[in-house]
Protein backbone atom coordinates (compact mmCIF):
# COMPACT_ATOMS: atom_id res chain seq x y z
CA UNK A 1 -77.42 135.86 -117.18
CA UNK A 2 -74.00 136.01 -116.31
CA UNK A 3 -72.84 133.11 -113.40
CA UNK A 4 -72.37 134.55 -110.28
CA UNK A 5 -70.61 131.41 -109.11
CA UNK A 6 -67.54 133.05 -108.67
CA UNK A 7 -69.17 135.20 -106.22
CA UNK A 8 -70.53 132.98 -103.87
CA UNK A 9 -67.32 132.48 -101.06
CA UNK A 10 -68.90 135.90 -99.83
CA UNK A 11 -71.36 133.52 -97.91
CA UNK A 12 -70.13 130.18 -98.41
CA UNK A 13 -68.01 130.76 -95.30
CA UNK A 14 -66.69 127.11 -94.81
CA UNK A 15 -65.40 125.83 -98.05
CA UNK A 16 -63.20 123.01 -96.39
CA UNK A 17 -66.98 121.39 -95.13
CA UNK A 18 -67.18 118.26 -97.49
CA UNK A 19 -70.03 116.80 -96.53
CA UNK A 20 -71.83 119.63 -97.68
CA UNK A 21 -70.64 118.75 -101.73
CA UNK A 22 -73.47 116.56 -102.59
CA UNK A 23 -76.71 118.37 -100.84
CA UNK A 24 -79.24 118.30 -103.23
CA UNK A 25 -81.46 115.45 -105.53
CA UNK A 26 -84.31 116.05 -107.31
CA UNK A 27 -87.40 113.80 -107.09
CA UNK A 28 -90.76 114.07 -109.05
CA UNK A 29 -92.67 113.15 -105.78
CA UNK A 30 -92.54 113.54 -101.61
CA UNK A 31 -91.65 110.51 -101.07
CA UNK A 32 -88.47 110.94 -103.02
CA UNK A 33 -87.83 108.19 -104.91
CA UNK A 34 -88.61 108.83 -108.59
CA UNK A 35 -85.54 111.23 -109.71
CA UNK A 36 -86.20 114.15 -111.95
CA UNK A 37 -83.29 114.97 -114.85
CA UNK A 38 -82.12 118.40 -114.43
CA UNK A 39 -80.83 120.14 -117.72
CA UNK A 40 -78.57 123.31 -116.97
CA UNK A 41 -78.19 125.78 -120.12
CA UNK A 42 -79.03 122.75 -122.68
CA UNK A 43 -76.86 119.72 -120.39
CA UNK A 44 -77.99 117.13 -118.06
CA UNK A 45 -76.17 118.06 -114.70
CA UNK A 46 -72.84 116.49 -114.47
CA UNK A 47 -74.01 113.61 -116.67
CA UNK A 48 -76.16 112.44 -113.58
CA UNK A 49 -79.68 112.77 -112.99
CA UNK A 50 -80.56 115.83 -110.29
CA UNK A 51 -77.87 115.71 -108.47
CA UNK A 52 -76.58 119.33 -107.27
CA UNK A 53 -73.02 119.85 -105.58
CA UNK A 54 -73.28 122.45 -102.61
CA UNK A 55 -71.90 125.88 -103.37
CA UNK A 56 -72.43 126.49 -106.39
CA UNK A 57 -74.60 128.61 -109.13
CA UNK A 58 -76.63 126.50 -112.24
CA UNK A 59 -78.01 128.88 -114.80
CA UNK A 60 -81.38 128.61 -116.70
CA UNK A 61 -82.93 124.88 -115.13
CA UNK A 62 -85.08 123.04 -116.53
CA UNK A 63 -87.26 119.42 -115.31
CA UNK A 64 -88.69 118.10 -118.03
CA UNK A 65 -90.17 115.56 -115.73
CA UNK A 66 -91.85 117.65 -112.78
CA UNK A 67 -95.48 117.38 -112.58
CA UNK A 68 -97.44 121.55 -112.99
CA UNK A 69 -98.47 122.72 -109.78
CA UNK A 70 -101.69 124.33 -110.91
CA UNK A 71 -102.81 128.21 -110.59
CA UNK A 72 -103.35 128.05 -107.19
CA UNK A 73 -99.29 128.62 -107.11
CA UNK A 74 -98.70 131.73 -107.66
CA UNK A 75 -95.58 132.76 -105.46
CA UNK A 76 -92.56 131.17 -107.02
CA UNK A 77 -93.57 128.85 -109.65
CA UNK A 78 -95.03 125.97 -111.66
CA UNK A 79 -94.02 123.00 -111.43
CA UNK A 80 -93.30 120.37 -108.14
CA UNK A 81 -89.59 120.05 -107.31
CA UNK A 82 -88.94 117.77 -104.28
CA UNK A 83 -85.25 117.95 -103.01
CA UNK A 84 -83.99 115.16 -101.04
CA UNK A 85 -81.45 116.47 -98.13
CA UNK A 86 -78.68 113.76 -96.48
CA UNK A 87 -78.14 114.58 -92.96
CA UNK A 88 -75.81 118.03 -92.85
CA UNK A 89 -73.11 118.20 -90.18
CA UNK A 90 -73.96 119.67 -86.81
CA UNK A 91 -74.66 123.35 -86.74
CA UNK A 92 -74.88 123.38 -90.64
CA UNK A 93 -77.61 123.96 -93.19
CA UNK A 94 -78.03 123.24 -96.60
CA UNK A 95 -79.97 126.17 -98.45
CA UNK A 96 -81.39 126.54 -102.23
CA UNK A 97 -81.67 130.01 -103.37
CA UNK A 98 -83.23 131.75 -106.27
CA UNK A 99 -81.00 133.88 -108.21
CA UNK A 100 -82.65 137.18 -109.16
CA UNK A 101 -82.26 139.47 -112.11
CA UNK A 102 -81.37 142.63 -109.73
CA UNK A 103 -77.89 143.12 -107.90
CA UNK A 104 -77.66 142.10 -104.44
CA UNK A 105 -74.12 143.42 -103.35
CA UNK A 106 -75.26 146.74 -102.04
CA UNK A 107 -77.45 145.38 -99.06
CA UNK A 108 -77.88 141.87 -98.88
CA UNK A 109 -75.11 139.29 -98.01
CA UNK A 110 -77.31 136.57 -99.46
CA UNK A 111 -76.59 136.03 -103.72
CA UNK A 112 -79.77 135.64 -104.32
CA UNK A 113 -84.15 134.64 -102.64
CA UNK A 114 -84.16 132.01 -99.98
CA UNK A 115 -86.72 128.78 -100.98
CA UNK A 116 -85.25 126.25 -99.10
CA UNK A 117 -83.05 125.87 -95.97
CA UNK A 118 -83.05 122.53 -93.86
CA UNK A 119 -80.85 121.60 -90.87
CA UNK A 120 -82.24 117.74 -91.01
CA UNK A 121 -82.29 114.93 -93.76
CA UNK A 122 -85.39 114.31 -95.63
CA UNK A 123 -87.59 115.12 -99.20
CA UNK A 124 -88.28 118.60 -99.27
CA UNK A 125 -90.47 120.09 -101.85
CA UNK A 126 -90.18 123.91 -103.78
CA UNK A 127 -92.25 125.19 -106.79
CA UNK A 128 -90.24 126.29 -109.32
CA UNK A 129 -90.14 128.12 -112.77
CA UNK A 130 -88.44 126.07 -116.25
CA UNK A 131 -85.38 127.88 -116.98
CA UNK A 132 -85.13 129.41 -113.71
CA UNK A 133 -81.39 130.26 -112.11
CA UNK A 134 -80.19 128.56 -108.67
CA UNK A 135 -77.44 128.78 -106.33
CA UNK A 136 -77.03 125.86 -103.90
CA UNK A 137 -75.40 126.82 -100.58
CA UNK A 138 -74.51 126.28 -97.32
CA UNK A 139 -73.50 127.44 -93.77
CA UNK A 140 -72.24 126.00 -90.54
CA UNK A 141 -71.83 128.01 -87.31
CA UNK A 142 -74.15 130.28 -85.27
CA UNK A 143 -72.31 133.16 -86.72
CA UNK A 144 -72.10 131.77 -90.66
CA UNK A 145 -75.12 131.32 -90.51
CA UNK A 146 -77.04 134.39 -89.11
CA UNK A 147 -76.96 135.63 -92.88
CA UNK A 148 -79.95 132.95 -94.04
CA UNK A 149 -82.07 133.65 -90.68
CA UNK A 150 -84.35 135.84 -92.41
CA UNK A 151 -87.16 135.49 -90.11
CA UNK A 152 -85.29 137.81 -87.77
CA UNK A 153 -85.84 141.60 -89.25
CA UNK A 154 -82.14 142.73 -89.96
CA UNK A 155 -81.35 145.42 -86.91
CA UNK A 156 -81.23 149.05 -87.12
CA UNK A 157 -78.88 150.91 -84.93
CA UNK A 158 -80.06 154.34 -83.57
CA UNK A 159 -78.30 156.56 -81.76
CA UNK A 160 -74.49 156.88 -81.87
CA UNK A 161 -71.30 156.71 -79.93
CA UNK A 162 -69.75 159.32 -81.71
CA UNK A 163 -70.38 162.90 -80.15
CA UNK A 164 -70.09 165.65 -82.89
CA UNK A 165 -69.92 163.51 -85.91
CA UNK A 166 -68.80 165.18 -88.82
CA UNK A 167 -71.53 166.49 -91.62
CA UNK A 168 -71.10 164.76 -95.24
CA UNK A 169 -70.93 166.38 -98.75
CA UNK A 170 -71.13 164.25 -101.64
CA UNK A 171 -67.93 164.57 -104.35
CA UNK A 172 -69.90 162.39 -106.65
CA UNK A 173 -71.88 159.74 -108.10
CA UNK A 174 -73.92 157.54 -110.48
CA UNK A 175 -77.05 159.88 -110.94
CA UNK A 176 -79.12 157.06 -112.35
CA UNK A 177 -80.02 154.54 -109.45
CA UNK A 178 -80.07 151.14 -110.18
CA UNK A 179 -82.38 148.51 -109.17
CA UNK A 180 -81.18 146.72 -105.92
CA UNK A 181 -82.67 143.11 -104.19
CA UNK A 182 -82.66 144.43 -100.13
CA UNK A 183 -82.66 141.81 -97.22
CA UNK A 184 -85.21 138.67 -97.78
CA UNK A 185 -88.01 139.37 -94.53
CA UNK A 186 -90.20 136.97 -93.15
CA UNK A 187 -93.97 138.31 -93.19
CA UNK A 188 -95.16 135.44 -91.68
CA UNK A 189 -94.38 132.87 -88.79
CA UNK A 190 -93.19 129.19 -89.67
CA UNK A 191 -96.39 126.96 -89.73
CA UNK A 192 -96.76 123.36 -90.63
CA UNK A 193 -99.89 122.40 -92.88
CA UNK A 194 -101.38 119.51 -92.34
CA UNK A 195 -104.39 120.21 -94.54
CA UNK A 196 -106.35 123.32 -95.82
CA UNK A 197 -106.96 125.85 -94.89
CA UNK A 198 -104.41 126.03 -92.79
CA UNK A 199 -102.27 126.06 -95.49
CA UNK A 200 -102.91 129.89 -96.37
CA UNK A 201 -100.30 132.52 -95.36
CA UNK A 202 -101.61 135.88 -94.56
CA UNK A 203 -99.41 139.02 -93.49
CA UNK A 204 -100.65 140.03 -90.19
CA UNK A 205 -97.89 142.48 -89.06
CA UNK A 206 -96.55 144.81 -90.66
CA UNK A 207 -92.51 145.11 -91.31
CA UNK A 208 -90.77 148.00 -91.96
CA UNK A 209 -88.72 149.00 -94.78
CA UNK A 210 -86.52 151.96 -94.48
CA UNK A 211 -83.88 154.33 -96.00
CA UNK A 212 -80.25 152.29 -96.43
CA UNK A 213 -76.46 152.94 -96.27
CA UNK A 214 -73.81 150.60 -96.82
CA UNK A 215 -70.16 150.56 -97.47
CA UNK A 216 -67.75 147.65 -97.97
CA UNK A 217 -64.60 149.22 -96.61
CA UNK A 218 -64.37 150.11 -92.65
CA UNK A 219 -63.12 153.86 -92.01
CA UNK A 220 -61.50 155.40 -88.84
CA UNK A 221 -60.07 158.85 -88.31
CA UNK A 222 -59.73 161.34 -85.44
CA UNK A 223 -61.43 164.70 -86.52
CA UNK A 224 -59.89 168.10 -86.38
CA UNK A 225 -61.73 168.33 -83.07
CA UNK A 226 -60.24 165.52 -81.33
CA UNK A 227 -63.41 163.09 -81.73
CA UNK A 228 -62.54 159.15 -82.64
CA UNK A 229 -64.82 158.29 -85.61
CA UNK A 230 -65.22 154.37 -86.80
CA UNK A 231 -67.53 153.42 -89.39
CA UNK A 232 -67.43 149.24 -90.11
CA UNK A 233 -68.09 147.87 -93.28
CA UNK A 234 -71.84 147.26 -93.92
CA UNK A 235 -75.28 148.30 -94.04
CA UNK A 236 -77.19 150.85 -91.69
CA UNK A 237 -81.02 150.94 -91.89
CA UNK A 238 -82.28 154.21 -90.97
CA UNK A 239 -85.68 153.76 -89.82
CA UNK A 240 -86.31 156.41 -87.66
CA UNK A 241 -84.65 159.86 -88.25
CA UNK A 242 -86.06 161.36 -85.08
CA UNK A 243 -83.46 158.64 -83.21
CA UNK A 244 -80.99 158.66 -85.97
CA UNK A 245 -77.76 160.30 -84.88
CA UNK A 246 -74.12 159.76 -86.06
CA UNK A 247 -71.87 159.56 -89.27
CA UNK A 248 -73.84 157.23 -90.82
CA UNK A 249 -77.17 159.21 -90.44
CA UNK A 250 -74.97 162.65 -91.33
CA UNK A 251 -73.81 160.51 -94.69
CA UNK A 252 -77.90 159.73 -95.39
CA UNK A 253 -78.48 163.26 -94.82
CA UNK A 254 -76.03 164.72 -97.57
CA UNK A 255 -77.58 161.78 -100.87
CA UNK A 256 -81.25 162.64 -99.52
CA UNK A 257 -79.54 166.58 -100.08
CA UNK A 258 -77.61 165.62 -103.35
CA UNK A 259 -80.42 163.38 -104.57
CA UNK A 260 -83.35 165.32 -103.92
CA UNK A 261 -85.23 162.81 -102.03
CA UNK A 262 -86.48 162.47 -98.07
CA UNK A 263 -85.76 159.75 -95.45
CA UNK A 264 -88.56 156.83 -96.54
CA UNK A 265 -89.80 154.67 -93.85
CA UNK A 266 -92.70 152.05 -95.64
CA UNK A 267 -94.78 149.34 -94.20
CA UNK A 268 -95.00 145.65 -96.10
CA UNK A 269 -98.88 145.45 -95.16
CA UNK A 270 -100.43 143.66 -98.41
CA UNK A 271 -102.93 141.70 -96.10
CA UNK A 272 -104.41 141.05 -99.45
CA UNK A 273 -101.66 138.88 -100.51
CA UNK A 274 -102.17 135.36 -99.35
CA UNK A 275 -99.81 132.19 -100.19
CA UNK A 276 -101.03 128.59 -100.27
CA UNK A 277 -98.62 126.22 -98.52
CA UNK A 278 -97.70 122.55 -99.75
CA UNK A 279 -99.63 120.39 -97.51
CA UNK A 280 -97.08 118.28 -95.48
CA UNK A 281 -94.68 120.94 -95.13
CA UNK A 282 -93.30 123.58 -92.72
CA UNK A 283 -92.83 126.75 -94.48
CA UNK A 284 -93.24 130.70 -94.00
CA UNK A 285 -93.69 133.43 -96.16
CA UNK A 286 -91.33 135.86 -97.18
CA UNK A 287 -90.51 139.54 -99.09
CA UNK A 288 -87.71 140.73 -100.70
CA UNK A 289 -87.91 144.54 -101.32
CA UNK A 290 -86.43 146.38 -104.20
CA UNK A 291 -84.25 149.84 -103.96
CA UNK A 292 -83.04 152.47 -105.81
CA UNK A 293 -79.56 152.94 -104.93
CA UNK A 294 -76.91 155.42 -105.86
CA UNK A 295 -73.39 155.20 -105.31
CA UNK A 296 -70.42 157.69 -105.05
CA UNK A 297 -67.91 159.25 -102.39
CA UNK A 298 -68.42 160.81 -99.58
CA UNK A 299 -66.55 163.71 -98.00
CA UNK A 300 -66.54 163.96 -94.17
CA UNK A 301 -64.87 166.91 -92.73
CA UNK A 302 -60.89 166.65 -92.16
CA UNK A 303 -58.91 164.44 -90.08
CA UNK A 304 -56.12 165.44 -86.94
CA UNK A 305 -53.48 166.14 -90.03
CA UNK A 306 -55.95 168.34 -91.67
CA UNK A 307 -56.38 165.87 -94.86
CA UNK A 308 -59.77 165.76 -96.26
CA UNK A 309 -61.29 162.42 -94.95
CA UNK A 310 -63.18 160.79 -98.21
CA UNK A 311 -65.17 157.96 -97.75
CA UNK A 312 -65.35 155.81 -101.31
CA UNK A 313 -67.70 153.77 -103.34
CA UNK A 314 -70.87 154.26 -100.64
CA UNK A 315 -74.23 153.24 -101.26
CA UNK A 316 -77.36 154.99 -100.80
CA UNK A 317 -80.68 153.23 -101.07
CA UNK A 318 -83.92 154.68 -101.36
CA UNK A 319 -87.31 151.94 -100.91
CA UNK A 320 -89.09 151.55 -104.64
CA UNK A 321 -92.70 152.70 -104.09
CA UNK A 322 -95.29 150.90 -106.07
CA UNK A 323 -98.45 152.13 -107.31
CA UNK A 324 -100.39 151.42 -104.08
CA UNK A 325 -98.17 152.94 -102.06
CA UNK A 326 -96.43 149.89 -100.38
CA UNK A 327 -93.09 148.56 -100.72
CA UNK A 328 -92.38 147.51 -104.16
CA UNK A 329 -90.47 143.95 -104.12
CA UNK A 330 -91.46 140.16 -104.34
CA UNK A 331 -93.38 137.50 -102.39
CA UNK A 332 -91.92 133.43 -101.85
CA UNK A 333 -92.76 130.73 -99.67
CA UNK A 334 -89.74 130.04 -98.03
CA UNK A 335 -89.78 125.84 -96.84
CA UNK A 336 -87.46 125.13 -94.01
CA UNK A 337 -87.11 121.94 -91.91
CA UNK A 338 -88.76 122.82 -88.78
């Protein structure tokens, strides 16, 4: 797999935070004091053993010295991995994310599946695959941060403040979709496990999962009619088309007309699906559902000058159904520090 490492100042919003350089160890046990090698694409990591430098992405891992974790563990790997964590700076958090074989530009701001994210010191533990691909990151700040706090569901705006938004055509696009990674969700609350079975994550609530647009570039015109229209770069979640209104719901509109499909709203029930926890942790579980999305440009009516308003490289995101009917996507045990 390609490295995405020269990807990662999208979210690595503090580069100048130093302390943040030498985040992660890796120890064969919870008490952290037997250290695991850590090969990266045939080489032991920077000639030491485990450690991993904040901020960056390490392609195709392997720990030829972490214990199996047994079929019990089904959600994210096989074998132990305990991390130990020095104290981050105030406000910041050290995070350890999976890297996935999907893009992730179109709707996530995350590069890759949350398994880790601590805001104290201490020997953290993750199950994890040989040969797997990981990005170690970072954020400081309420707002840098608000990215990797995936147990609130990302927002959906209804309604809109622009009266009279223009309708949409599409000019063109990819016809074939590809396969896109949406926003990580938390299914579950954070719970500590002391000892089974209170170790066992079960969905009890359902989230939604909805019809997506997103855009990188932020538009503004005045219409033909007078009306001020401002789209900012990101992602809209249209969950509801009954209280969907605006440019952004008009733009949804014209790739459901272009692509022949409807507005999908979908539930992640799967209160089959059940995840044991690591006793002695605090953890919750979470889902990462998969998309269809096209892109292409949109036209939107005509500006105050009479030029054709075109709105480029737009995304349109349709939920993957699987074969039961739920949201198609994947299941990990996120650990956190409490």
């Amino acid at each position: 797999m390609t490295s995405r490492t020269h990807l990662l100042p999208l979210f690595l919003l503090l580069p100048t935070f130093a302390s943040a350089q030498p985040g992660f160890v890796a120890y064969k046990e919870k008490t952290c004091n037997e250290r695991l090698d850590i090969w990266s694409d045939g080489q032991l990591i920077d000639g030491e053993r485990g450690d991993f430098n904040g901020g960056h992405g390490y392609n195709n891992i392997t720990f030829p010295g972490a214990q199996a974790t047994g079929d019990w563990d089904k959600d994210t790997g096989t074998q132990f991995v305990y991390w130990k964590i020095e104290q981050p700076d105030p406000t910041c958090q050290f995070m350890l994310l999976k890297d996935t074989p999907r893009g992730w530009e179109a709707l996530s701001q995350l590069p890759g599946d949350e398994i880790l994210r601590v805001s104290e010191e201490g020997c953290y533990y993750t199950a994890v695959n040989p040969n797997i691909d990981l990005i170690t990151s970072y954020c400081c700040g309420r707002d840098d941060c608000a990215a990797a706090e995936i147990e609130v569901q990302y927002s959906s705006p209804k309604g809109s403040s622009n009266p009279k938004a223009p309708s949409c055509t599409i000019k063109s696009y990819d016809a074939t979709p590809t396969v896109e990674d949406g926003v990580q969700i938390a299914v579950t609350r954070p719970q500590t496990c002391e000892a089974p079975p209170t170790c066992t994550h079960s969905i009890t609530q359902s989230k939604m999962v909805g019809t997506a647009v997103s855009h990188f570039q932020s538009y503004s015109w005045t219409t033909e009619e007078g009306v001020d229209i401002k789209i900012d770069a990101g992602v809209e979640f249209i969950v509801d088309s009954k209280f969907s209104a605006g440019i952004n719901f008009n733009i949804a509109q014209s790739w459901m007309d272009e692509t022949g499909t409807t507005l999908t709203e979908t539930n992640i029930t799967a209160s089959s699906e059940a995840e044991r926890q690591q006793v002695g942790t605090v953890a919750f579980y979470a889902f990462t559902p998969q998309y269809d999305c096209w892109k292409g440009d949109a036209s939107c009516g005509k500006d105050n000058s009479g030029n054709e308003v075109v709105l480029k490289d737009v995304n349109f995101c349709q939920p993957r159904i699987s074969s039961t009917g739920d949201s198609a996507g994947v299941f990990r045990m996120v650990y956190i520090s409490g």
